[in-house]
C-alpha atoms as a PDB file:
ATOM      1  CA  UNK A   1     139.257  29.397 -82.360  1.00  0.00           C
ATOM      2  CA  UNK A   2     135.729  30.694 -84.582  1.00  0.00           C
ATOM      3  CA  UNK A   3     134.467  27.082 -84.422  1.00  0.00           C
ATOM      4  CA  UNK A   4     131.983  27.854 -87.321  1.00  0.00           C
ATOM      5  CA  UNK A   5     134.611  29.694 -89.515  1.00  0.00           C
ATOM      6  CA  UNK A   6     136.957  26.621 -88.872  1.00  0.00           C
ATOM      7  CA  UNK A   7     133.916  24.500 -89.711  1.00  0.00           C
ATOM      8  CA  UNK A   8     133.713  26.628 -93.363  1.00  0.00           C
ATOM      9  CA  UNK A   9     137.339  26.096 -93.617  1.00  0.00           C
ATOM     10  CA  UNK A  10     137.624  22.526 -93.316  1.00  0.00           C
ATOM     11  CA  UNK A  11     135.235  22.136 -96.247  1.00  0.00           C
ATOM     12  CA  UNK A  12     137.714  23.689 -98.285  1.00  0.00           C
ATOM     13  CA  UNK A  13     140.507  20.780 -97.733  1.00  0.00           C
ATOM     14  CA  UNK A  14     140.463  17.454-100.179  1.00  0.00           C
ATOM     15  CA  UNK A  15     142.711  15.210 -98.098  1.00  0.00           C
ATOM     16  CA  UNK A  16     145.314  13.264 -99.744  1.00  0.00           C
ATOM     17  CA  UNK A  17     144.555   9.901 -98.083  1.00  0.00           C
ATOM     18  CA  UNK A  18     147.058   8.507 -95.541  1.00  0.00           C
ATOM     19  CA  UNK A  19     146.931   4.730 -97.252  1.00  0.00           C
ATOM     20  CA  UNK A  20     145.064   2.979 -93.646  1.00  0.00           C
ATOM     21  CA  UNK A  21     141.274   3.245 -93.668  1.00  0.00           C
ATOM     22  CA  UNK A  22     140.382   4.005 -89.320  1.00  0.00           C
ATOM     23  CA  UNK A  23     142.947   6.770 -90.257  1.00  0.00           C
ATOM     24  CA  UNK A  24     140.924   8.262 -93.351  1.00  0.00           C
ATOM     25  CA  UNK A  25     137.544   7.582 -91.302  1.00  0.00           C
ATOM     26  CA  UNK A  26     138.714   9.029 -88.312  1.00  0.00           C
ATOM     27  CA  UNK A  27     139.669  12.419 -90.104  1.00  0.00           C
ATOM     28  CA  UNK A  28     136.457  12.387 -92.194  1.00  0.00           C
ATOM     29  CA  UNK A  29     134.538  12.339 -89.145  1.00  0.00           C
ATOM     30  CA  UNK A  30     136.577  14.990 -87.116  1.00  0.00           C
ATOM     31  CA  UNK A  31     137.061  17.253 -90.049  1.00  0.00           C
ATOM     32  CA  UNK A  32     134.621  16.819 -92.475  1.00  0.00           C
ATOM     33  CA  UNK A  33     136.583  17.974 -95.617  1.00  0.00           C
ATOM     34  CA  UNK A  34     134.879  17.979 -99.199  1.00  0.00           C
ATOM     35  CA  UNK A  35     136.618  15.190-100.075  1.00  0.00           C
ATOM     36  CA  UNK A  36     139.705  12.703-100.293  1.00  0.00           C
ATOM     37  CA  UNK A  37     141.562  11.349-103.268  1.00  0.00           C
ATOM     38  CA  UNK A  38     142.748   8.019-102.841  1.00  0.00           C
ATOM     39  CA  UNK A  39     146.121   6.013-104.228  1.00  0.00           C
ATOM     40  CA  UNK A  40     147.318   3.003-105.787  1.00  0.00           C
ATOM     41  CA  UNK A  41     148.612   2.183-102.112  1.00  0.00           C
ATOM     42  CA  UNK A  42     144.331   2.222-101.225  1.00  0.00           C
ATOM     43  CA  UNK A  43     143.406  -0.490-103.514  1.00  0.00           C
ATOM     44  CA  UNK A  44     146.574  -2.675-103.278  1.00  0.00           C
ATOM     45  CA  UNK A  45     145.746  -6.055-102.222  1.00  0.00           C
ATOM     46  CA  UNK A  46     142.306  -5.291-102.059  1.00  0.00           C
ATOM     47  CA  UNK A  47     139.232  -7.208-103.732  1.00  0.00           C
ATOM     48  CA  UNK A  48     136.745  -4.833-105.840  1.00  0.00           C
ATOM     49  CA  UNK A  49     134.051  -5.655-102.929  1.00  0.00           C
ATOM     50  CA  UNK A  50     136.141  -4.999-100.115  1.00  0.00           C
ATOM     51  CA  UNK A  51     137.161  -0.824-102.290  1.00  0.00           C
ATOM     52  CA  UNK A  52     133.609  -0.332-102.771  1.00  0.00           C
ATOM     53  CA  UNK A  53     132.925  -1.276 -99.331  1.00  0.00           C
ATOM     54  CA  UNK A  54     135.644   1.141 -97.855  1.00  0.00           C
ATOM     55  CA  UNK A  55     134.325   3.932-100.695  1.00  0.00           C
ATOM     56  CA  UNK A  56     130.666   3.698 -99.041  1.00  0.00           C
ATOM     57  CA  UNK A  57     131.664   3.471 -95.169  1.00  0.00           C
ATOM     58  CA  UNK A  58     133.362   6.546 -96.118  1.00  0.00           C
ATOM     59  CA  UNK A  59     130.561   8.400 -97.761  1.00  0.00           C
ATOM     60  CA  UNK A  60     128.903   7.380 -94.354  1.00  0.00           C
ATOM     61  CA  UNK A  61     131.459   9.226 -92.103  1.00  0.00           C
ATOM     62  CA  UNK A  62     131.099  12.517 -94.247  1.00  0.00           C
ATOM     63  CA  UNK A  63     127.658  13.027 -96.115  1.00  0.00           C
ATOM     64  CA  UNK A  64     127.786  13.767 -99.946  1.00  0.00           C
ATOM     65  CA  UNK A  65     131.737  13.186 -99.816  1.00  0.00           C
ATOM     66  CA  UNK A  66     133.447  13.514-102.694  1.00  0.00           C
ATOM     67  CA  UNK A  67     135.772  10.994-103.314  1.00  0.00           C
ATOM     68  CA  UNK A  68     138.799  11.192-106.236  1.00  0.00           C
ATOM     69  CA  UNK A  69     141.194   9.742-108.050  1.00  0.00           C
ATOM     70  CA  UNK A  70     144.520  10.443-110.454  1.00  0.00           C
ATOM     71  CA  UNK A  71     143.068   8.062-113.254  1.00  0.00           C
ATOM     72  CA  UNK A  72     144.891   9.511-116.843  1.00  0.00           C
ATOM     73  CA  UNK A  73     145.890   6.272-117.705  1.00  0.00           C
ATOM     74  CA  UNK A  74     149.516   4.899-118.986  1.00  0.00           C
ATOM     75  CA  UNK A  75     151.826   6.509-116.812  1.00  0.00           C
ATOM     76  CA  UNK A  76     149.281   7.988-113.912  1.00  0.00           C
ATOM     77  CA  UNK A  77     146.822   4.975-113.671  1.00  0.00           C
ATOM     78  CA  UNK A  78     145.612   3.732-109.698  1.00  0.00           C
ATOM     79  CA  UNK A  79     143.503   1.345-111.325  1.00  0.00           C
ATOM     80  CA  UNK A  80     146.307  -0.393-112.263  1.00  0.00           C
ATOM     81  CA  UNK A  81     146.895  -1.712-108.429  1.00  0.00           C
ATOM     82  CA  UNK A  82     143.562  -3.169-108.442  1.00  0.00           C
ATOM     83  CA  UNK A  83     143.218  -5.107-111.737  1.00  0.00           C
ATOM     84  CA  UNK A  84     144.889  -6.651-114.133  1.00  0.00           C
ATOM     85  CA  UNK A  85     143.450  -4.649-116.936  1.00  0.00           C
ATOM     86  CA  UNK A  86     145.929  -2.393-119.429  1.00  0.00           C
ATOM     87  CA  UNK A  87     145.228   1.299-118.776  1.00  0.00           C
ATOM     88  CA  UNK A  88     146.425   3.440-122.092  1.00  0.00           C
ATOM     89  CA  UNK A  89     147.592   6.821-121.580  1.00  0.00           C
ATOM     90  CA  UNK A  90     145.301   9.672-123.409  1.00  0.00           C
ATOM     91  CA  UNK A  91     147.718  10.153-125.599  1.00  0.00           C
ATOM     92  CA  UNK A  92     148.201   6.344-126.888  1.00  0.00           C
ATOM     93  CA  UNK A  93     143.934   6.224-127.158  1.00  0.00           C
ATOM     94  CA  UNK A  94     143.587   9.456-129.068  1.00  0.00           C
ATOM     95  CA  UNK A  95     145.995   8.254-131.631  1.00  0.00           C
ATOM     96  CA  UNK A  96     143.760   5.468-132.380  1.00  0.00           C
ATOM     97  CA  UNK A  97     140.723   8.136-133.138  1.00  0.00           C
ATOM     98  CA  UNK A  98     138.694   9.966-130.882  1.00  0.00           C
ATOM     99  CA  UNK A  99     136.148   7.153-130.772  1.00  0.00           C
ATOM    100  CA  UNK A 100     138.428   4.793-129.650  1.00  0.00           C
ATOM    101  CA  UNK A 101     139.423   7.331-127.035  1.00  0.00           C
ATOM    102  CA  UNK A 102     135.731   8.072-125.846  1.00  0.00           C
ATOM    103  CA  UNK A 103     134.781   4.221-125.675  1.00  0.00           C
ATOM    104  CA  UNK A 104     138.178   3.558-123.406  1.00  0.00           C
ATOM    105  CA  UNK A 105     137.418   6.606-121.363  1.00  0.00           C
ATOM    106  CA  UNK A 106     133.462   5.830-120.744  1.00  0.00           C
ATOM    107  CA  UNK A 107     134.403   2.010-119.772  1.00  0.00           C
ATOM    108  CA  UNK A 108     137.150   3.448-117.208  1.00  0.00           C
ATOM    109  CA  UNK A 109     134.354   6.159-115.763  1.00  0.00           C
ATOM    110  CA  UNK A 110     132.115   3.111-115.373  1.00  0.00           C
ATOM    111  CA  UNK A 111     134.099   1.259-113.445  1.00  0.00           C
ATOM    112  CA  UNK A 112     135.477   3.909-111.505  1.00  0.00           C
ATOM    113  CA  UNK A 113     131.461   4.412-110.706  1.00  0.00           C
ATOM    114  CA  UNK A 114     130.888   1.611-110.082  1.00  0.00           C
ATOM    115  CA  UNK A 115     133.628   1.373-107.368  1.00  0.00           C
ATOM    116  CA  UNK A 116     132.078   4.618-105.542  1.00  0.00           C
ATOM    117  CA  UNK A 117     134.801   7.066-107.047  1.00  0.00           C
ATOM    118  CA  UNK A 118     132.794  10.683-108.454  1.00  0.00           C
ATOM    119  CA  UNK A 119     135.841  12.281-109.059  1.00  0.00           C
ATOM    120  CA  UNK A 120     138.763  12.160-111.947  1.00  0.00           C
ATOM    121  CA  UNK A 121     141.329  14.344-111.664  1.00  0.00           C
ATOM    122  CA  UNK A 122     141.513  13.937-115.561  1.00  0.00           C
ATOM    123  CA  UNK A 123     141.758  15.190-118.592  1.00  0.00           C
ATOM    124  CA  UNK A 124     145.373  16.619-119.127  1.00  0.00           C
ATOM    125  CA  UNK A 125     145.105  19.518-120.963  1.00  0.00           C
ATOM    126  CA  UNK A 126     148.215  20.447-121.048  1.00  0.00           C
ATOM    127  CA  UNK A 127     149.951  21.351-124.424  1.00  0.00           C
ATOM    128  CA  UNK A 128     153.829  19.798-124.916  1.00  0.00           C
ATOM    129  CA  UNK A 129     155.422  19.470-128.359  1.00  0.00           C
ATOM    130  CA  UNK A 130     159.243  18.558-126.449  1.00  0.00           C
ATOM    131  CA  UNK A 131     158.916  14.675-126.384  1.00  0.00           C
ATOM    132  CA  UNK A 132     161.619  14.541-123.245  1.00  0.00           C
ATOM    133  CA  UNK A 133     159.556  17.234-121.261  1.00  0.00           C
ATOM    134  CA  UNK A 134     157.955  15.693-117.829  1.00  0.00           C
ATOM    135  CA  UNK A 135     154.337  15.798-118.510  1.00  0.00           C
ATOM    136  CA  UNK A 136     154.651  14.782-122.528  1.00  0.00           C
ATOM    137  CA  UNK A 137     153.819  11.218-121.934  1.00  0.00           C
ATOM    138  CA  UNK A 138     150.823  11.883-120.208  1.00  0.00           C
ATOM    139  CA  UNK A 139     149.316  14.460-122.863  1.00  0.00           C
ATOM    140  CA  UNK A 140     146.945  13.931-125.462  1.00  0.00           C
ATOM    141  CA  UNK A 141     150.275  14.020-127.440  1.00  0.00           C
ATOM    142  CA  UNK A 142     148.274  15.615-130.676  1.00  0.00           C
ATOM    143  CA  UNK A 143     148.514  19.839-131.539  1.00  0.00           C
ATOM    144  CA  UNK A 144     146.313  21.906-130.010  1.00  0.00           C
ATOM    145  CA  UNK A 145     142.814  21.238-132.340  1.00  0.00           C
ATOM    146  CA  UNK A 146     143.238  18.012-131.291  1.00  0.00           C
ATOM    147  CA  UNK A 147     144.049  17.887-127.599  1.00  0.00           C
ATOM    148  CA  UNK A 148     141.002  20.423-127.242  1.00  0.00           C
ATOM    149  CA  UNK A 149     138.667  18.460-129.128  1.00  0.00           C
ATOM    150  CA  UNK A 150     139.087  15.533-126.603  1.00  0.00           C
ATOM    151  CA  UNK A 151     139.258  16.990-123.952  1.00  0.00           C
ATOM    152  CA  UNK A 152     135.967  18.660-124.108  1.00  0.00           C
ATOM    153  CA  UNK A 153     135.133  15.165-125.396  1.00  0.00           C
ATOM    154  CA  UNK A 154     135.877  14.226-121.982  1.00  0.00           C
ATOM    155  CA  UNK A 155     134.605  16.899-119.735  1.00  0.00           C
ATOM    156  CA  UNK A 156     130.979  16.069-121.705  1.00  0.00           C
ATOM    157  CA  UNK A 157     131.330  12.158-121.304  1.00  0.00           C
ATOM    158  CA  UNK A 158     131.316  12.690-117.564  1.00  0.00           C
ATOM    159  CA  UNK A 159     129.105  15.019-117.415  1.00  0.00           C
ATOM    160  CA  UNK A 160     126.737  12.413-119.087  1.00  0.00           C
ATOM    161  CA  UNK A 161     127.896  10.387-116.959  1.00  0.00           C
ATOM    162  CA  UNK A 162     127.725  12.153-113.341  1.00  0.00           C
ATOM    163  CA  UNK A 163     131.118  12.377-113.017  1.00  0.00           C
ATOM    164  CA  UNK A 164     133.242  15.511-112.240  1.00  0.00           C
ATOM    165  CA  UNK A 165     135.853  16.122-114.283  1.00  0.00           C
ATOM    166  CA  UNK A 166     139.219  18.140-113.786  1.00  0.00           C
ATOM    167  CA  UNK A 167     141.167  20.196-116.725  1.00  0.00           C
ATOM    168  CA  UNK A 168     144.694  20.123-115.281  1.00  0.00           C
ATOM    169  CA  UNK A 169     147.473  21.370-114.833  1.00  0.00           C
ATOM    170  CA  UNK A 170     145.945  25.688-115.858  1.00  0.00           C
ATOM    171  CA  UNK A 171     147.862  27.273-117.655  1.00  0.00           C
ATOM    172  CA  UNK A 172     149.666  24.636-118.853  1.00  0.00           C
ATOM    173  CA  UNK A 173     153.223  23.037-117.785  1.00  0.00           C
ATOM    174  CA  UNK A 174     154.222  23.083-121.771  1.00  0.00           C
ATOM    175  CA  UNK A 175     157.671  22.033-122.031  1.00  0.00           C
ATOM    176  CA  UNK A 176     158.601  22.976-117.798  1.00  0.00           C
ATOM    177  CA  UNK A 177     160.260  20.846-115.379  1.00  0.00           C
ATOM    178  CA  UNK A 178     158.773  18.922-112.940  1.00  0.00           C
ATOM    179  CA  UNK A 179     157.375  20.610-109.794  1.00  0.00           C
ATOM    180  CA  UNK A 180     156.703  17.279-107.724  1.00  0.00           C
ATOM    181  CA  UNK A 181     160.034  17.726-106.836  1.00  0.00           C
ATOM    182  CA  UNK A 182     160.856  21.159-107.311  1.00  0.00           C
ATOM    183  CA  UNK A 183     160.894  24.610-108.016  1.00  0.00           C
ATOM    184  CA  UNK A 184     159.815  25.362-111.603  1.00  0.00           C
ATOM    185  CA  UNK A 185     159.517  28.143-114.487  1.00  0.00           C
ATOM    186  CA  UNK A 186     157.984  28.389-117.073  1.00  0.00           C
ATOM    187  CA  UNK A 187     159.256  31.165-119.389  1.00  0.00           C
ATOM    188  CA  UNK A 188     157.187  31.174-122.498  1.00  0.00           C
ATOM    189  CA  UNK A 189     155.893  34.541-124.162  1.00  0.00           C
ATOM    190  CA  UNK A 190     152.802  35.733-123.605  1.00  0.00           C
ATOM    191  CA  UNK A 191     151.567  34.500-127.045  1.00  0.00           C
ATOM    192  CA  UNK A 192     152.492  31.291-126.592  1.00  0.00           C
ATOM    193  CA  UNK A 193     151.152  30.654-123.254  1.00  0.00           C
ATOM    194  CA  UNK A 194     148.310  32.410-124.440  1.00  0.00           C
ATOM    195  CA  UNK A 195     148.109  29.816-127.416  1.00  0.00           C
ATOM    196  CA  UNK A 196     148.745  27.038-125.352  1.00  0.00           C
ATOM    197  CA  UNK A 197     145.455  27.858-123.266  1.00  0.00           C
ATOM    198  CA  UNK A 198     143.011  27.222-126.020  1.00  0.00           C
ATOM    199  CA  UNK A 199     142.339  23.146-124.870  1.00  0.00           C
ATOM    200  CA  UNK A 200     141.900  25.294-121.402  1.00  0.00           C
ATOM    201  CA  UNK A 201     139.237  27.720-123.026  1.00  0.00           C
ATOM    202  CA  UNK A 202     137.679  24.967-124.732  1.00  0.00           C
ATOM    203  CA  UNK A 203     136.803  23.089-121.395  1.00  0.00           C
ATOM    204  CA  UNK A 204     135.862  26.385-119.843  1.00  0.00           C
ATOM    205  CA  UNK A 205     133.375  26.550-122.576  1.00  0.00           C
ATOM    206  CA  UNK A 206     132.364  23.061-122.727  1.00  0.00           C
ATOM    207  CA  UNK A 207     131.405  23.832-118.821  1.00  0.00           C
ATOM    208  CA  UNK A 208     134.133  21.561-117.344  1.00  0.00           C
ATOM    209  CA  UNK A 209     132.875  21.148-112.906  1.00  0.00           C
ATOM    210  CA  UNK A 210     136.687  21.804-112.043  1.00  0.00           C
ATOM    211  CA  UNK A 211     139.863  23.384-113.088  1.00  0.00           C
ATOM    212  CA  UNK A 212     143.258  22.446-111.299  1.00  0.00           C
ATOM    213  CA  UNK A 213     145.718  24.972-111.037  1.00  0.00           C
ATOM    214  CA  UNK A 214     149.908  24.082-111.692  1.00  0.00           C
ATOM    215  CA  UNK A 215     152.449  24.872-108.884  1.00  0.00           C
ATOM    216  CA  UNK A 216     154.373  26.217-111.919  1.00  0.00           C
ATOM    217  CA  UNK A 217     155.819  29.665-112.297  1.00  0.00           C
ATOM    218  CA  UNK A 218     154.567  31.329-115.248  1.00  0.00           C
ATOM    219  CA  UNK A 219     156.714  34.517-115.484  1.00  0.00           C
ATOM    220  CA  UNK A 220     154.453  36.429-117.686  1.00  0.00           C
ATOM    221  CA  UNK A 221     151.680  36.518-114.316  1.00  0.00           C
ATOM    222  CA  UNK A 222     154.456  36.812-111.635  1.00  0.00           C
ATOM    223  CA  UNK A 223     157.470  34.935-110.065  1.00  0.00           C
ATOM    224  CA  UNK A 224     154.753  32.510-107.646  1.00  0.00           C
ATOM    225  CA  UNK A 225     153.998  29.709-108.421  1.00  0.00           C
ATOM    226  CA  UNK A 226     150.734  29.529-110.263  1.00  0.00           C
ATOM    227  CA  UNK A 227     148.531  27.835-107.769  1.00  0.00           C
ATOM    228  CA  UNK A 228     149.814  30.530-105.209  1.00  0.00           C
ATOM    229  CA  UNK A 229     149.299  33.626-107.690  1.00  0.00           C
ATOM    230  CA  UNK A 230     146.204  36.345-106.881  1.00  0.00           C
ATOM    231  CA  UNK A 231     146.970  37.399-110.656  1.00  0.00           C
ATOM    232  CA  UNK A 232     146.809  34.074-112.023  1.00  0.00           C
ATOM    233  CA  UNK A 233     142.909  33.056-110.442  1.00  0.00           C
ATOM    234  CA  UNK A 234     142.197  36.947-111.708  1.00  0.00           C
ATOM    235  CA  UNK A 235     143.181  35.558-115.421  1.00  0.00           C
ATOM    236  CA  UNK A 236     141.517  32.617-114.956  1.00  0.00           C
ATOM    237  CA  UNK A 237     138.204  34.358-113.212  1.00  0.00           C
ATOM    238  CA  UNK A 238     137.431  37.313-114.842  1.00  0.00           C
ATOM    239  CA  UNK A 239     139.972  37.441-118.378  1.00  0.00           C
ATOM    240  CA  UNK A 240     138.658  33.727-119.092  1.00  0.00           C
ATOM    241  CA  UNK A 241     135.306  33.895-117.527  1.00  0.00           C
ATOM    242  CA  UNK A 242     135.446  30.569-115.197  1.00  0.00           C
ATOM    243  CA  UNK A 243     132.801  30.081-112.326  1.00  0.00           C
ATOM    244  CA  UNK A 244     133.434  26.723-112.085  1.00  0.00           C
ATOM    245  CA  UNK A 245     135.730  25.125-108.902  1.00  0.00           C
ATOM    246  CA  UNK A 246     139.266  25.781-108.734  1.00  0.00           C
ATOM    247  CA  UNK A 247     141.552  23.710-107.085  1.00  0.00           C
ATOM    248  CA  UNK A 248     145.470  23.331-106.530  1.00  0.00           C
ATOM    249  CA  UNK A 249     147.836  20.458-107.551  1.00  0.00           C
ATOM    250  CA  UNK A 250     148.605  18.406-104.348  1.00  0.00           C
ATOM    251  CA  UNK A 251     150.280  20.800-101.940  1.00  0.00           C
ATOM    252  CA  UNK A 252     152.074  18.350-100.639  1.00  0.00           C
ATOM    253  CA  UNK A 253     154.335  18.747-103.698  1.00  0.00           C
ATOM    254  CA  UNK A 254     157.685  20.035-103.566  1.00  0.00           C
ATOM    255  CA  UNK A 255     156.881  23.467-105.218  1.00  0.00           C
ATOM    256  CA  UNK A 256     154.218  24.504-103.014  1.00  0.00           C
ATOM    257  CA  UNK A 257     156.277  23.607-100.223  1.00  0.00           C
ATOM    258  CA  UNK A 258     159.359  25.974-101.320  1.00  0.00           C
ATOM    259  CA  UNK A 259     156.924  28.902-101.459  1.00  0.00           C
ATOM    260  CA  UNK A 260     155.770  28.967 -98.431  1.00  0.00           C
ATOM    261  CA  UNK A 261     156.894  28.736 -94.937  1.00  0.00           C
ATOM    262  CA  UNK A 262     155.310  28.609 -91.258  1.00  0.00           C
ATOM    263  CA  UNK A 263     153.794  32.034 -90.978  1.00  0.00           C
ATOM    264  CA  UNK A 264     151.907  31.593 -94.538  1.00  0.00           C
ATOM    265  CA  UNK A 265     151.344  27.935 -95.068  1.00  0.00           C
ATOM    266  CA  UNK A 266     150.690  27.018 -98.813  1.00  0.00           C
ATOM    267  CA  UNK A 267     147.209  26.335 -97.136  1.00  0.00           C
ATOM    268  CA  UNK A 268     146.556  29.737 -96.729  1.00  0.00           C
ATOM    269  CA  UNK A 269     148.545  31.339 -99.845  1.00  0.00           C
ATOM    270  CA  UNK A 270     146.864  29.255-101.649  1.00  0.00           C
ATOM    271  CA  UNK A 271     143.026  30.534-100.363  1.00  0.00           C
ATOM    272  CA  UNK A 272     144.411  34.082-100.744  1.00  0.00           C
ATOM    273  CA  UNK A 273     145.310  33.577-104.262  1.00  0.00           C
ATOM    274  CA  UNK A 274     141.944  32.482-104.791  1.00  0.00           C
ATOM    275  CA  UNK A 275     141.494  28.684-105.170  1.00  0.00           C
ATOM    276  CA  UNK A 276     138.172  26.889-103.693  1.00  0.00           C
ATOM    277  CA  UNK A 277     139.542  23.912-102.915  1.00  0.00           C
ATOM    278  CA  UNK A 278     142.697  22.829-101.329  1.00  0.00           C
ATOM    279  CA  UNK A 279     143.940  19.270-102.498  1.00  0.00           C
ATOM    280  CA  UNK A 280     146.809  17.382-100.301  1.00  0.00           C
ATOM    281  CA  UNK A 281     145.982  20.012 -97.888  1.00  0.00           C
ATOM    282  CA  UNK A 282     147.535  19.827 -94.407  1.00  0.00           C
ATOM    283  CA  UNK A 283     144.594  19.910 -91.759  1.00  0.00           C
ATOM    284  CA  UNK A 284     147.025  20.859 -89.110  1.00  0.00           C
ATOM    285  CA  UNK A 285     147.210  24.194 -90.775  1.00  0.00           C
ATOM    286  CA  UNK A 286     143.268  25.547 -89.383  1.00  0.00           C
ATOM    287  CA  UNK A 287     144.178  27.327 -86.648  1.00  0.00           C
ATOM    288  CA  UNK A 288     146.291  29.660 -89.082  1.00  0.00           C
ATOM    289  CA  UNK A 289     143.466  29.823 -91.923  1.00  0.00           C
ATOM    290  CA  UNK A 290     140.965  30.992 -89.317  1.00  0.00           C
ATOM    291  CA  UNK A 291     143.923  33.734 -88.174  1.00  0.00           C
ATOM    292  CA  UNK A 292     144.362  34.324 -92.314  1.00  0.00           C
ATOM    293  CA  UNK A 293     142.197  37.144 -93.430  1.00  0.00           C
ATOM    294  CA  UNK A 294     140.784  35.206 -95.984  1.00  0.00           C
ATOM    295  CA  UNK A 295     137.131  37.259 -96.256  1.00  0.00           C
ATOM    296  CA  UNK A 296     134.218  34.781 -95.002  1.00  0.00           C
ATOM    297  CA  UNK A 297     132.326  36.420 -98.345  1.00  0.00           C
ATOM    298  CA  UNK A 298     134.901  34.415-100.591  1.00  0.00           C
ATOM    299  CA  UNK A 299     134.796  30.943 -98.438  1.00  0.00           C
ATOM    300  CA  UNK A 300     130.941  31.233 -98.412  1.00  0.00           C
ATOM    301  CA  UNK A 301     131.428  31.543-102.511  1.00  0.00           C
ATOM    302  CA  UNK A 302     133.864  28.191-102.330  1.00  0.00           C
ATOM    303  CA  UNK A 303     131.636  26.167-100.232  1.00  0.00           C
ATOM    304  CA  UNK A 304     128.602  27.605-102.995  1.00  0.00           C
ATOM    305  CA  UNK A 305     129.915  26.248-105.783  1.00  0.00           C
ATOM    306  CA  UNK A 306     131.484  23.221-103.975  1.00  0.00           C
ATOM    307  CA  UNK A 307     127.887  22.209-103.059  1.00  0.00           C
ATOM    308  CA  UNK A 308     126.984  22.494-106.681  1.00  0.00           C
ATOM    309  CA  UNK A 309     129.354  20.024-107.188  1.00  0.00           C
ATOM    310  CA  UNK A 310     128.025  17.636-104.653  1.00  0.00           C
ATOM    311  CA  UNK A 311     124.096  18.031-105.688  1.00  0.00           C
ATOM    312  CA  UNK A 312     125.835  17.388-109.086  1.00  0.00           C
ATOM    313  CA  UNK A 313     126.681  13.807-108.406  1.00  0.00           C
ATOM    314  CA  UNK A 314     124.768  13.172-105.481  1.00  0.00           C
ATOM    315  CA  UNK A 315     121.023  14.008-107.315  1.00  0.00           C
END
C-alpha cells in the first residue's frame, strides 16, 4: 500500500465514534482522521468533567482534531444525555423571534465549547411545508425568508464564536422520505428544488465553513443519491460557487449503503463524486481508496481546505 497516499486518505474520514473511549483513542492514534462526531451514547452517565476530560485526551491522540456533534435541538439533541436542560428544536426557537433563537443558540455553542466540541453539524436548512414529512420537525418550520435569515444567523454566530458550522442536508430533503433507513427520491421540478435552495445560497454567501450533502436522490441531477452524485458537487462547486468543505451525511446510513457495494464502497463513490470529507466513514475501506483513482491533486485540495478549518478553530 502508498503509505503516504493512505496517510492523505485517512485525513479525509470523520469517524462516527464506536461509544467506548480506548476504542476511539486507539483509532485516533492509528489513523489519524480529521475528526470524530460523538453520540448521546458518549456522554451517558458521564459527569461534564469526566466529557471534557475524554474531549481533550482525544485532541491529544490526534493534533488539531476536530471533534462534532448532531446538536439541532428538540428531536436531534446529544446534549440531552448529559443534562437535564430542555433543548428546543430550531423550529420551536425561531417561532419565538429570531432573538430568542440567537440567544438559545449562542448559550448551546457555549457550552458545547466549553465541553471541547468545535463542531455542529447544525443548522437545518432544509425547506418542508408537509407537516408529516421526516425532517419537518427538525426545520426552522418558517417559509423560505425566514429559514434563510436564521440560518445565516447561525452560520455568523459561530463564526463569532469559533465554531464550525454545517448547512445540512444540500439540496434539501423537502417533503422526501427518510434515507436513514432507506432508499429515497426526491422528485420535485427543477424550479422548486431550485427555490428550495435559497436558505442554501444564503449560507454559501454568508461564508458557512461546511456544507453536508443528503443521501437523497434528486432526479433532476441523476438517479444517485446526492452525496454519491459527480453532477450534484459540480452544482454545488461551480453553478453555486462553494469553496468551502463538503461533507456526506453519515455513510453508515441505509441509503449510502444500497448504492454501493464491495468493489466501490460508498467511501470511495463518495470521494469520486467530489466530497472532502467522509463522515461515518468505514476505515476498513483504505486499501480500496488508495486502489480508487481518486487524483492526489483533488485529496491535496480536501486536506487544503480541511486545514483551514482546523487553523480556524485551533488559532
Amino acid at each position: 500500500m502508498n503509505h503516504s497516499l493512505s496517510s492523505k486518505l485517512s485525513q479525509l474520514f470523520f469517524i462516527d465514534s464506536l461509544g467506548d473511549f480506548q476504542k476511539n483513542l486507539q483509532i485516533l492514534q492509528k489513523y489519524q482522521p480529521s475528526g470524530i462526531i460523538l453520540f448521546a451514547k458518549d456522554l451517558e452517565g458521564k459527569s461534564r468533567t469526566q466529557v471534557k476530560q475524554e474531549l481533550a485526551v482525544y485532541k491529544q491522540a490526534r493534533p488539531k482534531l476536530l471533534i462534532g456533534i448532531d446538536q439541532e435541538g428538540g428531536l436531534v439533541s446529544r446534549l440531552s444525555a448529559l443534562s437535564s436542560n430542555f433543548y428546543p428544536s430550531q423550529g420551536q426557537l425561531l417561532r419565538q423571534g429570531l432573538d430568542a433563537f440567537l440567544q438559545k443558540s449562542k448559550e448551546t455553542a457555549l457550552e458545547l465549547k466549553d465541553l471541547g466540541f468545535n463542531w455542529n453539524f447544525a443548522p437545518v436548512a432544509d425547506f418542508a411545508q408537509n407537516r408529516s414529512s421526516f425532517i419537518y420537525g427538525r426545520t426552522f418550520q418558517s417559509g423560505l425568508e425566514k429559514t434563510s435569515k436564521a440560518t445565516t444567523a447561525f452560520i455568523k454566530l459561530y463564526q463569532d464564536l469559533g465554531l464550525i458550522s454545517t448547512a445540512k442536508h444540500f439540496p434539501g430533503y423537502g417533503d422526501a422520505g427518510d434515507t436513514h433507513t432507506a432508499f429515497a427520491r426526491d422528485d420535485r421540478s427543477r424550479a422548486e428544488a431550485e427555490n428550495d435552495l435559497l436558505p442554501f445560497k444564503a449560507a454559501i454567501a454568508a461564508g458557512v465553513p461546511s456544507i453536508m450533502v443528503a443521501h437523497l436522490a434528486v432526479t433532476i441531477f441523476d438517479d444517485q443519491p446526492a452525496s454519491l452524485s459527480k453532477k450534484v458537487h459540480k452544482y454545488l462547486r461551480q453553478d453555486l460557487g462553494y469553496n468551502g468543505v463538503i461533507l456526506t451525511d453519515d455513510l453508515a446510513m441505509a441509503a449510502a449503503k444500497l448504492a454501493s457495494s464491495e468493489n466501490e464502497p460508498a467511501e470511495l463513490l463518495a470521494l469520486k463524486a467530489g466530497n472532502d470529507l467522509l463522515l461515518g466513514g468505514d476505515l476498513a475501506t483504505l486499501p480500496r481508496l488508495v486502489q480508487g483513482l481518486v487524483s492526489e491533486e483533488q485529496i491535496d485540495a480536501s486536506l487544503d481546505r480541511l486545514q483551514a478549518l482546523r487553523e480556524f478553530v485551533y488559532r
